[in-house]
Protein backbone atom coordinates (compact mmCIF):
# COMPACT_ATOMS: atom_id res chain seq x y z
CA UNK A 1 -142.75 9.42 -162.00
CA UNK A 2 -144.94 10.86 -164.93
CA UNK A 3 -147.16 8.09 -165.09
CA UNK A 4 -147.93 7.39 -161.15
CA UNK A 5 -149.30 10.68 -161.47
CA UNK A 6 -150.76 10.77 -165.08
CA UNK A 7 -152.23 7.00 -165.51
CA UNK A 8 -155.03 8.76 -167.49
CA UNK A 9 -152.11 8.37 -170.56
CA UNK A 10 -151.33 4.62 -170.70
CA UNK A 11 -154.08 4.58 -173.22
CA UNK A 12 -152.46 7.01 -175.49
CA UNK A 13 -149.15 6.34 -174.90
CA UNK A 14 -149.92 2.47 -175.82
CA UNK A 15 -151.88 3.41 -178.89
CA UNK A 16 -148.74 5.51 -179.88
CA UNK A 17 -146.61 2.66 -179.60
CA UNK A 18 -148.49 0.32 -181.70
CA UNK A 19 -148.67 3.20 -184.33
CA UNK A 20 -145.29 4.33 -184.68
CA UNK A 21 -144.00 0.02 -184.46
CA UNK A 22 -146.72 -0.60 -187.29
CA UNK A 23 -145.52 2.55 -189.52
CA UNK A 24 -141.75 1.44 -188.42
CA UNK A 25 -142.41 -2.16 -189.45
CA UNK A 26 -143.23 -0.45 -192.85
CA UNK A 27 -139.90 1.21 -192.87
CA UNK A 28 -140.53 4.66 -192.19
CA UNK A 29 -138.07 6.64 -190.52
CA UNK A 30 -138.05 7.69 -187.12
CA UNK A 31 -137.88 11.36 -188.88
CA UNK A 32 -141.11 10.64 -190.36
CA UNK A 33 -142.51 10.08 -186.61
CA UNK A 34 -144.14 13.53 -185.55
CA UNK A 35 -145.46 14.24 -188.63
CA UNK A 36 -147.11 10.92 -189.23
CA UNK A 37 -149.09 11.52 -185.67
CA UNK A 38 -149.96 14.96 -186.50
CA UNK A 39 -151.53 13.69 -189.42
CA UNK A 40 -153.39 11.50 -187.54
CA UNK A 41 -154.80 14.42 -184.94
CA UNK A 42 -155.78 16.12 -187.96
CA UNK A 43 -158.01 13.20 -189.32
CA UNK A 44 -159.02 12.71 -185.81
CA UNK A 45 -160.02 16.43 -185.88
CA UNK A 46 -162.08 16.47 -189.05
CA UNK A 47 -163.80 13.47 -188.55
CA UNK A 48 -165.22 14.96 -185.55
CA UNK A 49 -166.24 18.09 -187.98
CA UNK A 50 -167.81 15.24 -190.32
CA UNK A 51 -169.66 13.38 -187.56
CA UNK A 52 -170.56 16.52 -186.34
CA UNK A 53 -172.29 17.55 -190.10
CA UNK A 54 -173.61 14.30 -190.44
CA UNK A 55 -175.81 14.47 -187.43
CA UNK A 56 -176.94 17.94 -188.08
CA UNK A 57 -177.56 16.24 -191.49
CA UNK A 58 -179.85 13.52 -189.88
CA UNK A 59 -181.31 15.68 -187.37
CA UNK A 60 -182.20 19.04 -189.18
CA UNK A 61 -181.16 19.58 -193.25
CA UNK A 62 -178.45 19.32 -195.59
CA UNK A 63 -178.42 23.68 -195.34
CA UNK A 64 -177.81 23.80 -191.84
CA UNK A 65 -175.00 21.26 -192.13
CA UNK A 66 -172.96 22.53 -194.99
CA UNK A 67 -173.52 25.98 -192.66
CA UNK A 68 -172.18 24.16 -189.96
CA UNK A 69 -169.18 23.10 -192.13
CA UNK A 70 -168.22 26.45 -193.03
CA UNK A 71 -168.04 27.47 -189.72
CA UNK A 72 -165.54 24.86 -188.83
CA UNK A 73 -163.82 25.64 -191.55
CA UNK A 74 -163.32 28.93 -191.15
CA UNK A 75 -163.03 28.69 -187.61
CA UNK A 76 -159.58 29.21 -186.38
CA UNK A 77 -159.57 27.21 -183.34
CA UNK A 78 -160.31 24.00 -186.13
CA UNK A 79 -156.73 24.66 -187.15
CA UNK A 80 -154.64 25.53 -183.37
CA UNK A 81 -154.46 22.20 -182.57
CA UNK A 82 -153.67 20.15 -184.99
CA UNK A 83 -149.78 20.17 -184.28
CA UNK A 84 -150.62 18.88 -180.85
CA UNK A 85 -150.52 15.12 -180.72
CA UNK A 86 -152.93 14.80 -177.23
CA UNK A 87 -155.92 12.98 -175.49
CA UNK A 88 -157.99 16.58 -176.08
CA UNK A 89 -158.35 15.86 -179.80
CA UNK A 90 -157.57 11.69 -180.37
CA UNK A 91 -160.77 11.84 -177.90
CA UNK A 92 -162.85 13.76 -179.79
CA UNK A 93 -164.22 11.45 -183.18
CA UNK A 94 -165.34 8.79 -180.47
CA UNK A 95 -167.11 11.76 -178.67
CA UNK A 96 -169.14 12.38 -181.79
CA UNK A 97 -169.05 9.10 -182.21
CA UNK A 98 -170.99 8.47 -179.70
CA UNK A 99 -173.46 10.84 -180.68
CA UNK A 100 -173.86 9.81 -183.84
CA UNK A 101 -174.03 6.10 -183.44
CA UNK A 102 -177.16 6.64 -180.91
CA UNK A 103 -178.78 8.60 -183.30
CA UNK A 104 -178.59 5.96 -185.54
CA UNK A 105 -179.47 2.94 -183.61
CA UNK A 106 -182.56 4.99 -182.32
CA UNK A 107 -183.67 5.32 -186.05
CA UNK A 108 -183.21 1.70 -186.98
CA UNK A 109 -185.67 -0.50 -188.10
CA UNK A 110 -183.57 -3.66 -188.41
CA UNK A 111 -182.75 -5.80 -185.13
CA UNK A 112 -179.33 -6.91 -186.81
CA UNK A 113 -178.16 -3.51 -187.51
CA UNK A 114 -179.56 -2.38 -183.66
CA UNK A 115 -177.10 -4.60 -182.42
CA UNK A 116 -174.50 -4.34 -184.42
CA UNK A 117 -174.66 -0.39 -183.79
CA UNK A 118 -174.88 -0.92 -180.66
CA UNK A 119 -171.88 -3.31 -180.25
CA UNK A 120 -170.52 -0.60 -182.30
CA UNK A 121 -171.34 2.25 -179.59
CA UNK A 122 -169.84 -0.20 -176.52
CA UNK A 123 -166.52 0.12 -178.20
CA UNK A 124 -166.91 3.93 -179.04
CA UNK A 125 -167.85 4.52 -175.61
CA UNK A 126 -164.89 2.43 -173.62
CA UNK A 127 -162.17 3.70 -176.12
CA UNK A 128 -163.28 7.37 -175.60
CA UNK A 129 -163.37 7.17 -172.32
CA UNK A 130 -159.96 5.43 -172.20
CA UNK A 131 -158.44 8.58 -173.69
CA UNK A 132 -160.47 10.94 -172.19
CA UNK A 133 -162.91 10.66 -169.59
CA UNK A 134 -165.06 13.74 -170.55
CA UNK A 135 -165.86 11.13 -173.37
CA UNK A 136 -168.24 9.97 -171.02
CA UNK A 137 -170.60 12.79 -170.57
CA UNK A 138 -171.56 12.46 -174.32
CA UNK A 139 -172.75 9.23 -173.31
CA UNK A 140 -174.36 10.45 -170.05
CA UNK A 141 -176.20 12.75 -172.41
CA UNK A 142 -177.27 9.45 -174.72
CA UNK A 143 -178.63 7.59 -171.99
CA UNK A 144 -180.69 10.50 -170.49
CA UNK A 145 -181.85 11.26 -174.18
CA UNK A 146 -182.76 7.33 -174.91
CA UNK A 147 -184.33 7.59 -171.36
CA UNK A 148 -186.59 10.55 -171.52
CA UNK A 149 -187.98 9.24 -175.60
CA UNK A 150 -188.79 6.43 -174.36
CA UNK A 151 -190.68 7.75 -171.60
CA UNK A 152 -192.49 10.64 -173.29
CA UNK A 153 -193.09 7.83 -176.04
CA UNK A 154 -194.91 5.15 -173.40
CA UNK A 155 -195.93 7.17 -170.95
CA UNK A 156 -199.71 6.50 -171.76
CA UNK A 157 -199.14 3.27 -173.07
CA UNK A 158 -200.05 -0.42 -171.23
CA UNK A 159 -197.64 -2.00 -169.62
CA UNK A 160 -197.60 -4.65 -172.30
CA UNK A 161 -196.47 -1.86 -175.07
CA UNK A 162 -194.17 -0.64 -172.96
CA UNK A 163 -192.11 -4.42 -172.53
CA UNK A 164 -192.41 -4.81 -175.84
CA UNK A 165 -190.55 -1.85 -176.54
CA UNK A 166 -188.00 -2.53 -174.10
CA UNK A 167 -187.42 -5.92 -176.07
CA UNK A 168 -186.81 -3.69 -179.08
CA UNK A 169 -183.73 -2.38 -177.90
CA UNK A 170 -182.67 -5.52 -175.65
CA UNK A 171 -180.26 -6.54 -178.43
CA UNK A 172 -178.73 -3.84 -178.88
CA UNK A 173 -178.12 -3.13 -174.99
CA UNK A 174 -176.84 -6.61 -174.47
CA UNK A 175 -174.30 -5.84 -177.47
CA UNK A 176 -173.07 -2.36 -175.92
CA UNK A 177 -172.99 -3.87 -172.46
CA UNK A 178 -170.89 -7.07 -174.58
CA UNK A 179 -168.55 -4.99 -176.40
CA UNK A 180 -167.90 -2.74 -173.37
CA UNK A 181 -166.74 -4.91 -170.95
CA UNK A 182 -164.18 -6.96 -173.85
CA UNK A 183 -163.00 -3.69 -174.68
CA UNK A 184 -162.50 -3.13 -170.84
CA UNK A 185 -160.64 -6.23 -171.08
CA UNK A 186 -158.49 -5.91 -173.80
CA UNK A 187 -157.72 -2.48 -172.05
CA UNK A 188 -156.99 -4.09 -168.91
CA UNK A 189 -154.19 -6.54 -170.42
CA UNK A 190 -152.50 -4.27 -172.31
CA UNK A 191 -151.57 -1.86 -169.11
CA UNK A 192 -150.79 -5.44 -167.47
CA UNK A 193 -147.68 -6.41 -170.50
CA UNK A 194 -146.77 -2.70 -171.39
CA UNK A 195 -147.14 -1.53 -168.38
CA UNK A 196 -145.55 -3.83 -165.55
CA UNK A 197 -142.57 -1.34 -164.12
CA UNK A 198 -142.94 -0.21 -160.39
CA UNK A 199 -143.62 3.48 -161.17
């Protein structure tokens, strides 16, 4: 069947199911359905656009990121999909989230908030990839970022500097690393119950 071929869309299809029992819990008719997860692609669609200004925000100026918000705005293809209830654009706030959630946890000065961002960025990163797998290369991109800084900024430092800077950010990889493999988890036992038919 579908799924034997598609398992990529347990994730999805769960998350849909927990949605649409929560909003019928709440007595919403089943009428009410469709548009209720449109509107949630479009808030998963601009809070990709938000993510997107507030790193150009961190990274450059305010200018270039209210320029950046114009262009999504009046940028058709912002608009095409937001009928279409799909992996393509649930994936995409966890894709900038990603981004955005290194950025900050590489500008931190606190240990507490280092981990915590990066227990943070273990869940980003499992959830994204859950519904999409190109997720991933976003974080491919965040390790080989957090790689090179760090050696361009110890390169010519003693060995000493260079583990104490590695104990900087030991925290926070022990949270990611944490929070990745619960999410994994979780994951894992909710194909298990939903998802026990011999497809």
């Amino acid at each position: 069947g579908y799924f034997s071929r598609y398992t990529n869309n347990y994730p999805i299809t769960i998350l849909t199911y927990w949605f649409l029992r929560l909003l019928s819990g709440f007595g919403l008719p089943k009428a009410c359905f469709m548009p209720a997860v449109q509107l949630v692609n479009i808030c998963c669609i601009t809070g990709s656009i938000w993510l997107g200004y507030l790193i150009l925000k961190d990274l450059r100026d305010p200018r270039r990121a209210v320029f950046y918000l114009l262009c999504c705005v009046l940028c058709p293809l912002s608009y095409v999909w937001a009928g279409y209830f799909y992996t393509a654009t649930l994936s995409m706030p966890f894709l900038m989230g990603i981004l955005y959630l290194y950025l900050r946890l590489s500008r931190s000065t606190s240990a507490r908030s280092r981990i915590f961002l990066g227990g943070l960025l273990g869940t980003a990163v499992i959830l994204g990839y859950k519904l999409r797998a190109t997720a991933m290369i976003a974080f491919i991109a965040v390790l080989l970022t957090a790689a090179l800084n760090f050696w361009i900024t110890h390169r010519k430092l003693s060995a000493s500097h260079i583990l104490s800077g590695l104990k900087k950010y030991a925290g926070s990889a022990a949270a990611l690393i944490l929070t990745s493999v619960l999410s994994l988890g979780v994951w894992s036992s909710a194909v298990n119950h939903y998802v026990d038919f011999d497809y």
